[in-house]
C-alpha atoms as a PDB file:
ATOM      1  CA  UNK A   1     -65.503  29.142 -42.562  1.00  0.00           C
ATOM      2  CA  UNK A   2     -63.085  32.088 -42.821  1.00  0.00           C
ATOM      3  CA  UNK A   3     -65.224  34.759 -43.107  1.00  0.00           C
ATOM      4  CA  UNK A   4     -61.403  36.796 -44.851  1.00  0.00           C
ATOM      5  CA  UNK A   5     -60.385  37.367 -41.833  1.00  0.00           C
ATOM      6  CA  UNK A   6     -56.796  37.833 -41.553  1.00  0.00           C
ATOM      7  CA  UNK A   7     -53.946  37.674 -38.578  1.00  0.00           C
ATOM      8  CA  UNK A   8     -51.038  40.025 -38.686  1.00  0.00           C
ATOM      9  CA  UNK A   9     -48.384  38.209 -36.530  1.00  0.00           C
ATOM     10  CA  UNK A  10     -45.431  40.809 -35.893  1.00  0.00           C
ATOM     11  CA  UNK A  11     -42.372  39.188 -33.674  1.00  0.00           C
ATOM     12  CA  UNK A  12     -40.184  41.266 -32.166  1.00  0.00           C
ATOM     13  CA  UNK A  13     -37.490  41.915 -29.063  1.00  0.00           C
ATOM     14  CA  UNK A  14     -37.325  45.544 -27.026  1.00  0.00           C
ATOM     15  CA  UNK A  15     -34.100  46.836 -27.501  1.00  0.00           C
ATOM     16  CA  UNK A  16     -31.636  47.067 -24.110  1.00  0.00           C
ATOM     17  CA  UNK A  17     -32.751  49.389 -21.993  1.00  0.00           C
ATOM     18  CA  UNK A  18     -36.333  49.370 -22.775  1.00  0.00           C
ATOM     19  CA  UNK A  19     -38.906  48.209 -19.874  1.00  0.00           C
ATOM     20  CA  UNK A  20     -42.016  46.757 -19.925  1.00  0.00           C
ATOM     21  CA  UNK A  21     -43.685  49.674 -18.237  1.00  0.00           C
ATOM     22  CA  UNK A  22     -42.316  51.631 -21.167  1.00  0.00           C
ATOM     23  CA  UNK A  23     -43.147  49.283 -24.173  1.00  0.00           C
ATOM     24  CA  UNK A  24     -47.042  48.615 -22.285  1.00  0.00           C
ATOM     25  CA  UNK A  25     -47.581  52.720 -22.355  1.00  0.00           C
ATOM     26  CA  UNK A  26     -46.516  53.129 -25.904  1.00  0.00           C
ATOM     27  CA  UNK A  27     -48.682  49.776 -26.614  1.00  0.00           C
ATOM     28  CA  UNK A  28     -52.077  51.921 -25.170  1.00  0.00           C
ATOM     29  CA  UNK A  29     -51.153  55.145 -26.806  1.00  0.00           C
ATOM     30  CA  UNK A  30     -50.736  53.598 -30.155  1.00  0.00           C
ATOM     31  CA  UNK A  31     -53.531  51.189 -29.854  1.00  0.00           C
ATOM     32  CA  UNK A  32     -55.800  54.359 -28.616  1.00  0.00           C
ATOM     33  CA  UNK A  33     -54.749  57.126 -31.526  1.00  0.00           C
ATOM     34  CA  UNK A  34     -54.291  54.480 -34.235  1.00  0.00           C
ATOM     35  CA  UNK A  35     -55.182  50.920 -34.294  1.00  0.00           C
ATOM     36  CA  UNK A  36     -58.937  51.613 -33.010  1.00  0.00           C
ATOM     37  CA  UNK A  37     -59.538  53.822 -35.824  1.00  0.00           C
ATOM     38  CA  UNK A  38     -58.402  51.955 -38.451  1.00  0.00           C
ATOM     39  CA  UNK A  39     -60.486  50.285 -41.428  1.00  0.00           C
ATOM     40  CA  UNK A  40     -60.955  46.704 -40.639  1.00  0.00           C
ATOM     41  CA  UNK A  41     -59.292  46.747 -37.310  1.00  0.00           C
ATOM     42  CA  UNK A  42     -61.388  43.980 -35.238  1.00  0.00           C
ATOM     43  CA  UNK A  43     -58.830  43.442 -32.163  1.00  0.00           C
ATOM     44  CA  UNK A  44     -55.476  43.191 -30.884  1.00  0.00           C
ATOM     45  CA  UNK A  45     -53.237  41.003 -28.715  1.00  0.00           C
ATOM     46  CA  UNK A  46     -49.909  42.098 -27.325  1.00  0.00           C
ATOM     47  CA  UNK A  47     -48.066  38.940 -25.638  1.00  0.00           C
ATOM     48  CA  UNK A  48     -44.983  38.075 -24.384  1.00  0.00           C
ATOM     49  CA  UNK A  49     -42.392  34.349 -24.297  1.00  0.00           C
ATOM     50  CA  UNK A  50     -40.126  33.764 -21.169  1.00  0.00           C
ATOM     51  CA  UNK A  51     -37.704  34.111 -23.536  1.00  0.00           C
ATOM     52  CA  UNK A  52     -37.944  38.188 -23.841  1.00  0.00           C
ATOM     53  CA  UNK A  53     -39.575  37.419 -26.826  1.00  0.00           C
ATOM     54  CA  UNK A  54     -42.748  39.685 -27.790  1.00  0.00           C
ATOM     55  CA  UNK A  55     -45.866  39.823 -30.521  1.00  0.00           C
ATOM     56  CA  UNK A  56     -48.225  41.422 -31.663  1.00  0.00           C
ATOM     57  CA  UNK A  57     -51.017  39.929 -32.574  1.00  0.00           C
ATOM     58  CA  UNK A  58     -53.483  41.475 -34.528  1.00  0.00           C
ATOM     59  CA  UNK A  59     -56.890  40.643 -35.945  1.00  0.00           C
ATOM     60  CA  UNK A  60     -58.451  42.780 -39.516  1.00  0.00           C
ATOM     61  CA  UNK A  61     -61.828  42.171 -41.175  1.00  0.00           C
ATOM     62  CA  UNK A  62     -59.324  41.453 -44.749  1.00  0.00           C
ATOM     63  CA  UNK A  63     -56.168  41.489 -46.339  1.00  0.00           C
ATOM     64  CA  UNK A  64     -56.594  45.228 -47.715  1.00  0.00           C
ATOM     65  CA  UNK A  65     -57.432  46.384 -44.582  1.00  0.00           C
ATOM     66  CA  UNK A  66     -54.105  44.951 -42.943  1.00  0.00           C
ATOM     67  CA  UNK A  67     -51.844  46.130 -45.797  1.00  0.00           C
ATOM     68  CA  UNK A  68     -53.346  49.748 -46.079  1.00  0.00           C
ATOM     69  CA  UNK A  69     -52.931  50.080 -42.003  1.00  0.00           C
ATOM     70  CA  UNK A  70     -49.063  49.746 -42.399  1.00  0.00           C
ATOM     71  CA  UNK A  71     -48.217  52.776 -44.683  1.00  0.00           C
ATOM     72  CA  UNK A  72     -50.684  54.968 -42.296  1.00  0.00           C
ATOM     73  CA  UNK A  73     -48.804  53.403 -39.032  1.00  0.00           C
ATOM     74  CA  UNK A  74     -45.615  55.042 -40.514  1.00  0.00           C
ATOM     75  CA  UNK A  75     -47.270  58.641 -40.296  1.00  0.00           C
ATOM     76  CA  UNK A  76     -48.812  58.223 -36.749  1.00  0.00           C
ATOM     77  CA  UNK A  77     -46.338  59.197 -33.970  1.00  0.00           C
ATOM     78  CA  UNK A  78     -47.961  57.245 -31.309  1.00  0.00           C
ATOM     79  CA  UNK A  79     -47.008  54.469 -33.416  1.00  0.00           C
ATOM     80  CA  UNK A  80     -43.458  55.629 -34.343  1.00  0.00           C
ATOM     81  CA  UNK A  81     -42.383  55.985 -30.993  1.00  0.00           C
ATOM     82  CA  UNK A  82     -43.467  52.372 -30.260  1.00  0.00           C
ATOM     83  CA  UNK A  83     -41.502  51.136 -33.433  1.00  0.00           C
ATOM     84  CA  UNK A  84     -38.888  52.972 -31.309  1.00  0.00           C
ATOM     85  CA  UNK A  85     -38.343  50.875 -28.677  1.00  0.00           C
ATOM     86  CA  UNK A  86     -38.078  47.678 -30.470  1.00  0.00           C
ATOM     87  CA  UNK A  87     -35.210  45.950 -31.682  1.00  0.00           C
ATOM     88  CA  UNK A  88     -34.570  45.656 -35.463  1.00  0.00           C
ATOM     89  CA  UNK A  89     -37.544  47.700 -37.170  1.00  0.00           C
ATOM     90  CA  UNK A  90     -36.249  49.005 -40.341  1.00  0.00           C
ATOM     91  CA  UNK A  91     -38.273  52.299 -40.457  1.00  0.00           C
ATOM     92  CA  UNK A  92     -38.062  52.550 -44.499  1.00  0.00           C
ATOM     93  CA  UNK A  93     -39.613  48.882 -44.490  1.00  0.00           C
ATOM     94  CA  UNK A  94     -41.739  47.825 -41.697  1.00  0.00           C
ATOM     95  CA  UNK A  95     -43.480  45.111 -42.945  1.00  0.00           C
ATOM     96  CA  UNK A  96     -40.454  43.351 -42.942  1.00  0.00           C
ATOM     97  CA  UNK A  97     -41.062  40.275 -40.696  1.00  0.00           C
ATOM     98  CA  UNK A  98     -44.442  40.842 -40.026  1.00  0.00           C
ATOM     99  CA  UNK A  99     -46.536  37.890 -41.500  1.00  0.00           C
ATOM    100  CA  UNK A 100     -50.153  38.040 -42.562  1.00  0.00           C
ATOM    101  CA  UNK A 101     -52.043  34.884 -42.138  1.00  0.00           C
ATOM    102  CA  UNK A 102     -55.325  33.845 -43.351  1.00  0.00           C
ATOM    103  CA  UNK A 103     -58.167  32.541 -40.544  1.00  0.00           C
ATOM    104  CA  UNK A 104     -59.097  29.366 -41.814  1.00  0.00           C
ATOM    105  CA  UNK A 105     -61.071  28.436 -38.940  1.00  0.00           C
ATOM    106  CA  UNK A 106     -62.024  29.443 -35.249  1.00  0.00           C
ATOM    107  CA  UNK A 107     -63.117  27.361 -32.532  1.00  0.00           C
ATOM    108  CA  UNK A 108     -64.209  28.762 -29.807  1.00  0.00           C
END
């Protein structure tokens, strides 16, 4: 059972300079003025690798709700200044590594 759920799974790196402290505030500000309002939005994970290497993780009620949340992130500036402090976001094309996955099952 699915129920269309579907997991956005964005990798990325903070670019030099950039703390945790830093990329954890920007995290809470965009997930307060932007993520919890948004259509389909169920929850969201923010983890990190040993290897500097960061996600996030997030959970939407369907596919249409995860691709119309992108073109509205790119107008919020709680979420442009988080796009800020990572490594490699092309601004003109966010999606751009960011994988959305179907939830074919949960166990729990």
């Amino acid at each position: 059972m699915n129920n269309n759920q579907v997991i956005e799974w964005a990798p990325f790196r903070l670019k030099d300079g950039v703390t945790d402290a830093e990329l954890l505030a920007a995290s809470d500000a965009m997930q307060a003025t932007f993520l919890q309002g948004q259509k389909g939005f169920i929850k969201r994970n923010l983890v990190r690798g040993t290897d500097g290497q960061w996600a996030d993780v997030v959970y939407w009620a369907s596919h249409v709700d995860a691709s119309a949340a992108m073109p509205n992130a790119m107008e919020n500036p709680a979420c442009l200044k988080y796009f800020e402090l990572l490594q490699g976001v092309d601004h003109d094309h966010p999606e751009v590594g960011v994988l959305h996955l179907d939830v074919m099952k949960t166990y729990e």
